[in-house]
PDB file of N, CA and C in Angstrom:
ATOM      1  N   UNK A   1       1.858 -12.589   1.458  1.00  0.00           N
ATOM      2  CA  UNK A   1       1.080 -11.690   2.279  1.00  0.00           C
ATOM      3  C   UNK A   1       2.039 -10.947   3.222  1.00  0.00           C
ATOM      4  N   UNK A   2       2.207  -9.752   2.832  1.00  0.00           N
ATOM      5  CA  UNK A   2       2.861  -9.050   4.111  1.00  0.00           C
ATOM      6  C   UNK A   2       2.243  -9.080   5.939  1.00  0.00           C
ATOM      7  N   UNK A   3       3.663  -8.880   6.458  1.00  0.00           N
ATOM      8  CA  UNK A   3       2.978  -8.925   7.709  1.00  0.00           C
ATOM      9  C   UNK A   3       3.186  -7.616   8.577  1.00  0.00           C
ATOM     10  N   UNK A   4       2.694  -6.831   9.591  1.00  0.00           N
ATOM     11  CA  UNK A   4       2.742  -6.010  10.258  1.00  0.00           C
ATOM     12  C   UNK A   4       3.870  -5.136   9.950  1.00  0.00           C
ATOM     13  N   UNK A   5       5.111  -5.834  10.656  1.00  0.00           N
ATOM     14  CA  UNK A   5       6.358  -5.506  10.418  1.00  0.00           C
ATOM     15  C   UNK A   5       6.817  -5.011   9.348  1.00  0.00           C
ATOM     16  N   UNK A   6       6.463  -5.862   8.040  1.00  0.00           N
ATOM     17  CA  UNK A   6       7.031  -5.341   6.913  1.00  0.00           C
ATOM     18  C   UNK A   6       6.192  -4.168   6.604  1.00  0.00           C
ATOM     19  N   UNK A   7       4.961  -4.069   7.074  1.00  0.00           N
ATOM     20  CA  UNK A   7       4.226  -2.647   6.883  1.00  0.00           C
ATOM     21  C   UNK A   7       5.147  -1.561   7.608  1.00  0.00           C
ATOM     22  N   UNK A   8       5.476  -1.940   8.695  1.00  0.00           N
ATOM     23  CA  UNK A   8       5.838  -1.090   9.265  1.00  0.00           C
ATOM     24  C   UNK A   8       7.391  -0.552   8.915  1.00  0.00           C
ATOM     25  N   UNK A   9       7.963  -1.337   8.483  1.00  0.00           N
ATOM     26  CA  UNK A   9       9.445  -0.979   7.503  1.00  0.00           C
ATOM     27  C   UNK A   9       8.968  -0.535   6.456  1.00  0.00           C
ATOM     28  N   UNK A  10       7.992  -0.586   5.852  1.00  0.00           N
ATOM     29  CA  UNK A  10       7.463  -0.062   4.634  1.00  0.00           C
ATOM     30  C   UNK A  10       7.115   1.657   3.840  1.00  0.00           C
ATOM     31  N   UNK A  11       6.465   1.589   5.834  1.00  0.00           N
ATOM     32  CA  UNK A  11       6.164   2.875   6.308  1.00  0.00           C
ATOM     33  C   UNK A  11       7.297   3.924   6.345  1.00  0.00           C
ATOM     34  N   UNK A  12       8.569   3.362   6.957  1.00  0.00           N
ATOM     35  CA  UNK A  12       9.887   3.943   6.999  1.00  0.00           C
ATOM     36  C   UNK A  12      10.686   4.132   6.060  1.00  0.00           C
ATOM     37  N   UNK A  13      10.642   2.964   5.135  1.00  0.00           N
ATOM     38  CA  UNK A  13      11.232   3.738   4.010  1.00  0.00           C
ATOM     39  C   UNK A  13      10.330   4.950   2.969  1.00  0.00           C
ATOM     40  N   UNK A  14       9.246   4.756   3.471  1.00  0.00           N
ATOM     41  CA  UNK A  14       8.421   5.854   2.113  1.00  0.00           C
ATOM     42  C   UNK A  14       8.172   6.936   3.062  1.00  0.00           C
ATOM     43  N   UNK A  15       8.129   7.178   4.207  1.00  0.00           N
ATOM     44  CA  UNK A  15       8.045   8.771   4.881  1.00  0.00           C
ATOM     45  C   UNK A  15       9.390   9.207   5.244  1.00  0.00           C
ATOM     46  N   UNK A  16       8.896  10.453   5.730  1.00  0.00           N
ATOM     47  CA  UNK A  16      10.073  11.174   6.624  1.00  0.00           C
ATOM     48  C   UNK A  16       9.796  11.032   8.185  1.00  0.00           C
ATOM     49  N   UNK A  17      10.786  10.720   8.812  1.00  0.00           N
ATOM     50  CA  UNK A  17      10.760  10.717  10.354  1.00  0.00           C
ATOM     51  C   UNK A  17       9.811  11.137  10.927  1.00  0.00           C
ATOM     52  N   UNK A  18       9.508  12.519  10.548  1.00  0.00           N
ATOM     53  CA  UNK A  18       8.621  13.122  11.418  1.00  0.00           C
ATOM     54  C   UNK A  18       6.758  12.601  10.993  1.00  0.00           C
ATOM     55  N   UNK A  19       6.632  11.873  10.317  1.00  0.00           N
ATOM     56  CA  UNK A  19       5.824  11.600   9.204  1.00  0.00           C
ATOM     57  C   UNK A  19       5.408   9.890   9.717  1.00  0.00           C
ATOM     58  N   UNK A  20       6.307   9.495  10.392  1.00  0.00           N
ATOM     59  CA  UNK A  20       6.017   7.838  10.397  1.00  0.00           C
ATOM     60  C   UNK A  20       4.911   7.787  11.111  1.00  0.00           C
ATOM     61  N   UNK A  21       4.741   8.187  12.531  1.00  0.00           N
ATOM     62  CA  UNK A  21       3.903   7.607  13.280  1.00  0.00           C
ATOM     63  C   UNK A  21       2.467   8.253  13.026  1.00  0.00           C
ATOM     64  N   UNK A  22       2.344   9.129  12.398  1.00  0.00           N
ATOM     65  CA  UNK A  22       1.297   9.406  11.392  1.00  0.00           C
ATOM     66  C   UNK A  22       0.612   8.889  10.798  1.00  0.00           C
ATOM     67  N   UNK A  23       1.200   8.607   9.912  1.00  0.00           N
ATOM     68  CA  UNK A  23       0.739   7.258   8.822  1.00  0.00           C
ATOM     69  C   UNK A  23       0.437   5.932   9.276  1.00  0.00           C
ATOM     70  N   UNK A  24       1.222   5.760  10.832  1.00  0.00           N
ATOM     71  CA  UNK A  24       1.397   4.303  11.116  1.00  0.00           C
ATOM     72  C   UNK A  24       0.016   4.442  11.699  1.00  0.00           C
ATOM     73  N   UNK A  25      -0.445   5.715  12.550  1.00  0.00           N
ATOM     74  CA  UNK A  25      -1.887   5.681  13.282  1.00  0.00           C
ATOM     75  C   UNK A  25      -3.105   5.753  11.728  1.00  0.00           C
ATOM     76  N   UNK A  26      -2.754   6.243  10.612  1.00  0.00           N
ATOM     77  CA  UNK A  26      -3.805   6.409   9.817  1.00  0.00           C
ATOM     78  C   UNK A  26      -3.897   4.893   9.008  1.00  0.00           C
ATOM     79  N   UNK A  27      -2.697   4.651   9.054  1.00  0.00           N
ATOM     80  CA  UNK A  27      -3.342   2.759   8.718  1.00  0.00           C
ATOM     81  C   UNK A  27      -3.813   1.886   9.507  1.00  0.00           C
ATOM     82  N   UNK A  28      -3.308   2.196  10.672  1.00  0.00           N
ATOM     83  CA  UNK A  28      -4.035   1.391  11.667  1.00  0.00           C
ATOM     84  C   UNK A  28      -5.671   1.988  11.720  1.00  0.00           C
ATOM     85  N   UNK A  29      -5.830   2.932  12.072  1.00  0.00           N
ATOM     86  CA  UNK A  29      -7.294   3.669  12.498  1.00  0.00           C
ATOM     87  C   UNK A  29      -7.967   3.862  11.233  1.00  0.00           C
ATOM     88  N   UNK A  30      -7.673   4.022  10.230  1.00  0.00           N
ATOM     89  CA  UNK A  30      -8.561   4.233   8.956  1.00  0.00           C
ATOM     90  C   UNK A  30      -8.591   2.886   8.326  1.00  0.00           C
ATOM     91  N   UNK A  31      -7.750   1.986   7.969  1.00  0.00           N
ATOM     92  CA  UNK A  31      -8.126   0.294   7.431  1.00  0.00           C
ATOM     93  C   UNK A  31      -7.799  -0.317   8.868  1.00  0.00           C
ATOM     94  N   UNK A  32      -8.552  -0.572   9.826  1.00  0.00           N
ATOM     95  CA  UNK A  32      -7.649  -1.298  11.214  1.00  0.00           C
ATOM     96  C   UNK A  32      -8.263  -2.916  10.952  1.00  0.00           C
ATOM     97  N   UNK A  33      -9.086  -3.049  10.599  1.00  0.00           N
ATOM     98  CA  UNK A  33      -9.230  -4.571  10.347  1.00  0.00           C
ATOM     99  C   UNK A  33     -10.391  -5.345   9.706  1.00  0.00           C
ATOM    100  N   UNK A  34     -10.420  -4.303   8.641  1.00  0.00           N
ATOM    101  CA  UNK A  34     -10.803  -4.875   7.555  1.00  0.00           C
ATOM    102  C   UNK A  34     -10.594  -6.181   6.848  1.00  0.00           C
ATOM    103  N   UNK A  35     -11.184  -6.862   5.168  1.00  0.00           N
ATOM    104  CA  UNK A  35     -10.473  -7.657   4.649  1.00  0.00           C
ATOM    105  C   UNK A  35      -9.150  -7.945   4.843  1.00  0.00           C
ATOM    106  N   UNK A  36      -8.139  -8.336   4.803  1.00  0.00           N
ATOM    107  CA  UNK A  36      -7.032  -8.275   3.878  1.00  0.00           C
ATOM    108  C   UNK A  36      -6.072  -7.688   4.557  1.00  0.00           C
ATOM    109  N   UNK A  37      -6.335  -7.241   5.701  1.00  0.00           N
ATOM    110  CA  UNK A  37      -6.042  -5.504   6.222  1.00  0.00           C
ATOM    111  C   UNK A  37      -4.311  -5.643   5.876  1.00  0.00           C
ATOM    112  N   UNK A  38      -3.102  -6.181   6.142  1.00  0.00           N
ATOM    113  CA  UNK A  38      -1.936  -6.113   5.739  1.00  0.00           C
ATOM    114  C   UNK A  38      -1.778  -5.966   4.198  1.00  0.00           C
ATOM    115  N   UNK A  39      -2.534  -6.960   3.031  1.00  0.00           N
ATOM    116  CA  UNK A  39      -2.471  -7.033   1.722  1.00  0.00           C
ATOM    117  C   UNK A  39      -2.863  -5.628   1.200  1.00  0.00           C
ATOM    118  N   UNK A  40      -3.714  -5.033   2.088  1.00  0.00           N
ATOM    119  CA  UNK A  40      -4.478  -3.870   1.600  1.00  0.00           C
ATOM    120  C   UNK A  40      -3.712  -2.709   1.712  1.00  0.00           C
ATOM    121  N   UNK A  41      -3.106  -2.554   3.041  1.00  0.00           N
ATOM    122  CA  UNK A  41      -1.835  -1.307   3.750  1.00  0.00           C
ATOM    123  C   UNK A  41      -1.041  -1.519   2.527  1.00  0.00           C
ATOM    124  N   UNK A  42      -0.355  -2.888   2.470  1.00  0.00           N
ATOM    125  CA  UNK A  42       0.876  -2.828   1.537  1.00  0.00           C
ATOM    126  C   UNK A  42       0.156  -1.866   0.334  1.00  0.00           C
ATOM    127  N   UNK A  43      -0.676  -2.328  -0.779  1.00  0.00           N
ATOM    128  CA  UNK A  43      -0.842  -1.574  -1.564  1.00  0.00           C
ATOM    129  C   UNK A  43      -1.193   0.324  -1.476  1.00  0.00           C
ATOM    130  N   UNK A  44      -1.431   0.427  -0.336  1.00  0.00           N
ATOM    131  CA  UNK A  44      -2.222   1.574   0.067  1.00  0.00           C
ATOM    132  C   UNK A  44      -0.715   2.183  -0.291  1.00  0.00           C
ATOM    133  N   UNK A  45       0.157   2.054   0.682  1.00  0.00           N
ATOM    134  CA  UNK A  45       1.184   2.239   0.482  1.00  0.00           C
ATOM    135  C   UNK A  45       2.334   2.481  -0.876  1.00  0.00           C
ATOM    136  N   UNK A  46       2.449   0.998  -1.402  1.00  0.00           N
ATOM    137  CA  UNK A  46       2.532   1.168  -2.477  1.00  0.00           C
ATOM    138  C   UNK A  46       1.968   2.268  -3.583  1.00  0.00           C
ATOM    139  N   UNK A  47       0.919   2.493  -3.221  1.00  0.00           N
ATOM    140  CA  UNK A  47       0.180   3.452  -4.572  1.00  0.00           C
ATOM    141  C   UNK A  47       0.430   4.869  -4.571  1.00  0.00           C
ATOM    142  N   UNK A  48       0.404   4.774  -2.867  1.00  0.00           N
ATOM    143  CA  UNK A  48       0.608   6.651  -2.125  1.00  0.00           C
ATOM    144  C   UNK A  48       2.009   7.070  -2.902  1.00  0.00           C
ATOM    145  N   UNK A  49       3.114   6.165  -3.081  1.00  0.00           N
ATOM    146  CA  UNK A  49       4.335   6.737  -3.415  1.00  0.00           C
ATOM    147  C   UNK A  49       4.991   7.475  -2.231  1.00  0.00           C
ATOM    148  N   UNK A  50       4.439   7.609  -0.879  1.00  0.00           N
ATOM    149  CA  UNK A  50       5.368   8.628  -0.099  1.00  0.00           C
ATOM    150  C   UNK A  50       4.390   9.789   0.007  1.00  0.00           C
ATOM    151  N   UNK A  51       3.329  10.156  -0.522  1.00  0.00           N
ATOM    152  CA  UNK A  51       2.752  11.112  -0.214  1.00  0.00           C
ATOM    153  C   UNK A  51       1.343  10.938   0.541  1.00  0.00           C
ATOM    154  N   UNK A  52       1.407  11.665   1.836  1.00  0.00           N
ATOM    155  CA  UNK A  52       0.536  11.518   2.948  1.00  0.00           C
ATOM    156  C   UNK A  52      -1.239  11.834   2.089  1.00  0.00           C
ATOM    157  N   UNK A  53      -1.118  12.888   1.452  1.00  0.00           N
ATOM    158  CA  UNK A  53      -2.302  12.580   0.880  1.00  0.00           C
ATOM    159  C   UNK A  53      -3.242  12.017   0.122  1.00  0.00           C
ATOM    160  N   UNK A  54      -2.201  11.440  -0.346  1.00  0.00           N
ATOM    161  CA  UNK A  54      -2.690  10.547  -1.196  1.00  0.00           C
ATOM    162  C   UNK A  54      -2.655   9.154  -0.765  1.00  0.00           C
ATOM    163  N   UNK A  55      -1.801   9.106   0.821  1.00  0.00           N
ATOM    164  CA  UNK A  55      -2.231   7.952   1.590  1.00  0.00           C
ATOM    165  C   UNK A  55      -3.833   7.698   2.296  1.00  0.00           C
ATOM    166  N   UNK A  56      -4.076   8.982   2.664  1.00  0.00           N
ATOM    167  CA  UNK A  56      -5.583   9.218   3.152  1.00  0.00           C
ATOM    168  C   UNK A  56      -6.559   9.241   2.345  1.00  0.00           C
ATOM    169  N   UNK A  57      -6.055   9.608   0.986  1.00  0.00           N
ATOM    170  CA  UNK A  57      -7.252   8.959   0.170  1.00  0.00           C
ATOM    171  C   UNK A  57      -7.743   7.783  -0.433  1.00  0.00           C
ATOM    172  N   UNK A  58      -6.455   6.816  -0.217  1.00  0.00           N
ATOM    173  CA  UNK A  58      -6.859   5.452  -0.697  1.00  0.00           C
ATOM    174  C   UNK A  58      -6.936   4.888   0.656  1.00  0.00           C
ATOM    175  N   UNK A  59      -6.650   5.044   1.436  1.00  0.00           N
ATOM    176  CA  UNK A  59      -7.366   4.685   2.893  1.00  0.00           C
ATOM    177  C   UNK A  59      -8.970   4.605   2.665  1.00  0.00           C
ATOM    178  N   UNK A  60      -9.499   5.718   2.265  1.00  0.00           N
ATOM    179  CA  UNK A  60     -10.652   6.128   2.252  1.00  0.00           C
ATOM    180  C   UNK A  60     -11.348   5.199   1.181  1.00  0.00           C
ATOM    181  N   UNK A  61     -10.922   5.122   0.121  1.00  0.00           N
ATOM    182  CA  UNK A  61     -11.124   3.822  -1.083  1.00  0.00           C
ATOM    183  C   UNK A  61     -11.160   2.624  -0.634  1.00  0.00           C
ATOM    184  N   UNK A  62     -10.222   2.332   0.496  1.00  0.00           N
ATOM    185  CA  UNK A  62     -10.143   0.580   0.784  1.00  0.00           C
ATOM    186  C   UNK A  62     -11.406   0.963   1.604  1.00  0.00           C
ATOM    187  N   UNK A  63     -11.898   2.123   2.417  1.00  0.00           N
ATOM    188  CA  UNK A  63     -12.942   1.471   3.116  1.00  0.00           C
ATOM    189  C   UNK A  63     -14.154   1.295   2.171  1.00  0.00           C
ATOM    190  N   UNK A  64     -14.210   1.821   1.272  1.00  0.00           N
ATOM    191  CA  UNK A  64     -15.111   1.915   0.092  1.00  0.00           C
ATOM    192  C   UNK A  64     -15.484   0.316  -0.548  1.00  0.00           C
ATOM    193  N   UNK A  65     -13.972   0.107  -1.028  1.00  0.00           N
ATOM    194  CA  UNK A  65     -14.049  -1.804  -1.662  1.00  0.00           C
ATOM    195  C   UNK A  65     -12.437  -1.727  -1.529  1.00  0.00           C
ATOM    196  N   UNK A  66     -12.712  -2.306  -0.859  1.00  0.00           N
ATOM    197  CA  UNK A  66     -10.858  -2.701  -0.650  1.00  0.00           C
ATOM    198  C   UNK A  66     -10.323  -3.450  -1.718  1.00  0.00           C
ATOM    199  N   UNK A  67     -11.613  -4.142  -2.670  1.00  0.00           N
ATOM    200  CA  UNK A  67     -10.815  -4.772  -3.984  1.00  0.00           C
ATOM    201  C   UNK A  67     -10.805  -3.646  -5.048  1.00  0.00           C
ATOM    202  N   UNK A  68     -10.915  -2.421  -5.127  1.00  0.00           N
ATOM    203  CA  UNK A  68     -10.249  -1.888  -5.582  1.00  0.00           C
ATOM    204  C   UNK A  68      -8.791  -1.386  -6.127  1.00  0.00           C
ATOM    205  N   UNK A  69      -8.201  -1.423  -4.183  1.00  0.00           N
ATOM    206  CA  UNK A  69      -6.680  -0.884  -3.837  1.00  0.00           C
ATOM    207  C   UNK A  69      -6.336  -1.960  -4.354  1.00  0.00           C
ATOM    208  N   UNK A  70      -6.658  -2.844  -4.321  1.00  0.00           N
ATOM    209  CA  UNK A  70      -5.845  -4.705  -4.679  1.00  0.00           C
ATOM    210  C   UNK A  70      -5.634  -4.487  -6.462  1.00  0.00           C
ATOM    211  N   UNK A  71      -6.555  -3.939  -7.087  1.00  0.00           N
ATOM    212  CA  UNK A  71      -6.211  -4.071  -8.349  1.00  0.00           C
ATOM    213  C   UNK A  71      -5.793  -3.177  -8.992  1.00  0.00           C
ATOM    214  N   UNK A  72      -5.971  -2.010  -8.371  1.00  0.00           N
ATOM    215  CA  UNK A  72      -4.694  -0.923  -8.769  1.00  0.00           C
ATOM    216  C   UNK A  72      -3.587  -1.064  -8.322  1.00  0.00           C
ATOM    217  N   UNK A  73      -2.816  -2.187  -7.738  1.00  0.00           N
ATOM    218  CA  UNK A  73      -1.657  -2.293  -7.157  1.00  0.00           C
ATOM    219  C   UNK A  73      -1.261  -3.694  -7.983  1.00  0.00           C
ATOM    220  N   UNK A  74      -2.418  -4.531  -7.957  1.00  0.00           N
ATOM    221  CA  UNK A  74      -2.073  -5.850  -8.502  1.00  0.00           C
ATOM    222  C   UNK A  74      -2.434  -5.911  -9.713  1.00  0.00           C
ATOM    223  N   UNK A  75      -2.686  -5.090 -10.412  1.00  0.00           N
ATOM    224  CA  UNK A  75      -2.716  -5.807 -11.800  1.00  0.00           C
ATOM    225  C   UNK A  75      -3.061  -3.979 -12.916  1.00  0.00           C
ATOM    226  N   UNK A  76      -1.924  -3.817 -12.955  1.00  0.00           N
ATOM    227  CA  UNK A  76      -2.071  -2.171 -12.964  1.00  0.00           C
ATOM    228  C   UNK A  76      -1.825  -1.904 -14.623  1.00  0.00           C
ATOM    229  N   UNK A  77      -2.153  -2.949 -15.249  1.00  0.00           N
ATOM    230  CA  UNK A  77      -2.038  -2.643 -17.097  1.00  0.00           C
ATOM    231  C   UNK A  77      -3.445  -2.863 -16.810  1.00  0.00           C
ATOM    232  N   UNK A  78      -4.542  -3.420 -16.297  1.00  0.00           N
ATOM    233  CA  UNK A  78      -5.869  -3.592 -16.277  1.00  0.00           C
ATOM    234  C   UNK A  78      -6.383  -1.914 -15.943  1.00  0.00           C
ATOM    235  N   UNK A  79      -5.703  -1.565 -14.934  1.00  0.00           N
ATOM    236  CA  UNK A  79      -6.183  -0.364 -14.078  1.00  0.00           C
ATOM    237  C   UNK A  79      -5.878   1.294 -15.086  1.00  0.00           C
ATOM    238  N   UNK A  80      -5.053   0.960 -15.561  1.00  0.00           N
ATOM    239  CA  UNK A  80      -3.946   2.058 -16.244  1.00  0.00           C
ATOM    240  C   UNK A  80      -3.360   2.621 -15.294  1.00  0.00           C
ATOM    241  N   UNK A  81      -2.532   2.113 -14.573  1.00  0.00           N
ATOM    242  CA  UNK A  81      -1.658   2.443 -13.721  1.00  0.00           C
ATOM    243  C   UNK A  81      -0.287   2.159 -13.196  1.00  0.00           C
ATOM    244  N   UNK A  82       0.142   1.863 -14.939  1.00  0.00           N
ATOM    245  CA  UNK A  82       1.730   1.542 -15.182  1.00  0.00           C
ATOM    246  C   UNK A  82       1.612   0.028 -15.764  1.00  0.00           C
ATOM    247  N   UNK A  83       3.088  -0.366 -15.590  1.00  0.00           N
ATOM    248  CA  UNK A  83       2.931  -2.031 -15.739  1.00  0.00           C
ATOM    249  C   UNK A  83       3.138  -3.023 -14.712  1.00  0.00           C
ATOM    250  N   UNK A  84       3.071  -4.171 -15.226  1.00  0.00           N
ATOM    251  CA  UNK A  84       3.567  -4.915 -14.127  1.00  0.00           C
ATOM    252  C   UNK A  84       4.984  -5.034 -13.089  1.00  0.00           C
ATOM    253  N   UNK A  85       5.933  -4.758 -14.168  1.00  0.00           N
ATOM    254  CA  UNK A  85       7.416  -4.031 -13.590  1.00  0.00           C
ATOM    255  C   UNK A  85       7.272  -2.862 -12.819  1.00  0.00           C
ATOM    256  N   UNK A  86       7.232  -2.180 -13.270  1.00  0.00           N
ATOM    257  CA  UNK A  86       6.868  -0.617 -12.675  1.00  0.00           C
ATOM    258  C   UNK A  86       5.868  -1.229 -11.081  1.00  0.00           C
ATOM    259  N   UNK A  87       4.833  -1.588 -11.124  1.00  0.00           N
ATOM    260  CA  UNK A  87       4.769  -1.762  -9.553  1.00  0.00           C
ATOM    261  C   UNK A  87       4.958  -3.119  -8.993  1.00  0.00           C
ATOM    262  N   UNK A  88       5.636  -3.855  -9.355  1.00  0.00           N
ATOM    263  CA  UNK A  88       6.700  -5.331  -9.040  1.00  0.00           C
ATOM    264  C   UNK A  88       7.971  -4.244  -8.314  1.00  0.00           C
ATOM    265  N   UNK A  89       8.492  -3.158  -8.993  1.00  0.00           N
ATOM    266  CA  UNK A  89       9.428  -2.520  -8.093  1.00  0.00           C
ATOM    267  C   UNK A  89       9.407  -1.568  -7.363  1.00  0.00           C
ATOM    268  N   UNK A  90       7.878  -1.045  -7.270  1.00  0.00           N
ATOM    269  CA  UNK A  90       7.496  -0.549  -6.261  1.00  0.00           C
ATOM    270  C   UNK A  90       7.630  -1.279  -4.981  1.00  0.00           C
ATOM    271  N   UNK A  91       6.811  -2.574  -4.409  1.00  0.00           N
ATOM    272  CA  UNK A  91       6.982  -3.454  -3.372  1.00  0.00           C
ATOM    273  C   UNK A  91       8.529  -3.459  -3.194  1.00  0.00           C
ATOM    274  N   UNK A  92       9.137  -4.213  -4.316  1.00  0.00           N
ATOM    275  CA  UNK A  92      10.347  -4.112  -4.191  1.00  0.00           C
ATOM    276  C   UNK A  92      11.101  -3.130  -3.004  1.00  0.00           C
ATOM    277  N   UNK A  93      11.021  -1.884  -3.819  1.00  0.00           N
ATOM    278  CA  UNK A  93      11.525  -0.896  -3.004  1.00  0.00           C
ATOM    279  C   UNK A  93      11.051  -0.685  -1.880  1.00  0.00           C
ATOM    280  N   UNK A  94      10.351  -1.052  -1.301  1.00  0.00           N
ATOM    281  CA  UNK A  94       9.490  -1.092   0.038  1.00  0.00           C
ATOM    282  C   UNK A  94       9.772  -1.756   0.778  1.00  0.00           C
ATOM    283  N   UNK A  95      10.369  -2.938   0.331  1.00  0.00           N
ATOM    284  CA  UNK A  95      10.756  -4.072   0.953  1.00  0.00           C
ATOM    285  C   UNK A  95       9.294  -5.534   1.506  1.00  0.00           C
ATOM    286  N   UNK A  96       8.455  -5.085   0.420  1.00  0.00           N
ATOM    287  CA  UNK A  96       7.364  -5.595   0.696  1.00  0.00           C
ATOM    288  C   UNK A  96       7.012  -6.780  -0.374  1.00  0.00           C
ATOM    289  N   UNK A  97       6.390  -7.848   0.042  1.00  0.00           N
ATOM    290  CA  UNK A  97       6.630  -8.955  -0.927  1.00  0.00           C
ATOM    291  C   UNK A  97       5.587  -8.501  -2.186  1.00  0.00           C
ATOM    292  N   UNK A  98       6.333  -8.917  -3.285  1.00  0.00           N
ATOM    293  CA  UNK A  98       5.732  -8.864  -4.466  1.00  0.00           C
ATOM    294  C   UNK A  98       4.820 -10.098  -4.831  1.00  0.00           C
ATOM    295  N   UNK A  99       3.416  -9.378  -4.899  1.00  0.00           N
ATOM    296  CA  UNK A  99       2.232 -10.261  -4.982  1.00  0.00           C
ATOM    297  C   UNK A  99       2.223 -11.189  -6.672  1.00  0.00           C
ATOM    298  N   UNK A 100       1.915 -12.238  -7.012  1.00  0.00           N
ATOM    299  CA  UNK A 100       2.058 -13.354  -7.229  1.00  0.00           C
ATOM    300  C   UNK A 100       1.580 -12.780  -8.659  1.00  0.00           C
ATOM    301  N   UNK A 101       0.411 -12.068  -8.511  1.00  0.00           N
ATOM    302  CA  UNK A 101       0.333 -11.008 -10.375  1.00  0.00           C
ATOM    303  C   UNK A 101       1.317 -10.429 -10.938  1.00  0.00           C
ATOM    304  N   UNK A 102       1.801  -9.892 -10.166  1.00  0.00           N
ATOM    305  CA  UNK A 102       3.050  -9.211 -10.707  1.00  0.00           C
ATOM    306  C   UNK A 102       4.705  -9.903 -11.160  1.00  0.00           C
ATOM    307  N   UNK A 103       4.495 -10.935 -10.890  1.00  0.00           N
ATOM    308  CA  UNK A 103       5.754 -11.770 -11.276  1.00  0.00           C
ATOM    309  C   UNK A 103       5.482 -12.660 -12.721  1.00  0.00           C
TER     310      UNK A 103
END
């Protein structure tokens, strides 16, 4: 389970400077404490790739069913949304722990 922090390094490596505290208020204020709410950011994250709009729209999805974002991130040959490698090194690259499906 990721924690705050690693969201928040997470955040830094996938934006641009001017871009962080942005994102850091739209995860906080759009999923602020929901289910899962760290398990959920990580993937939100994860899925956005770096792009703000497409961070606000799965924002908008986790408030919908947050087990959604979980299984397009966690189990993404189910979803059609790559393989298990492919987002095992997504987290990776994030520096965010790789959830227990994906290994």
């Amino acid at each position: 389970m990721p924690t705050p922090a690693e969201i928040a390094r997470a955040v830094g490596l996938s934006f641009p400077a001017e871009r962080r505290a942005k994102v850091l208020e739209r995860l906080r204020t759009g999923y602020p404490a929901g289910r899962e709410r760290c398990r959920v950011q990580a993937a939100i994250l994860v899925l956005a790739g770096g792009d703000f709009n497409d961070l606000r729209r799965l924002v908008d999805a986790a408030n919908q069913d947050y087990r959604d974002l979980l299984s397009w991130a966690e189990h993404p040959t189910e979803s059609g949304g790559g393989t298990k490698r492919q987002m095992r090194e997504r987290y990776q690259k994030l520096g965010l722990p790789v959830p227990d499906e994906l290994t």
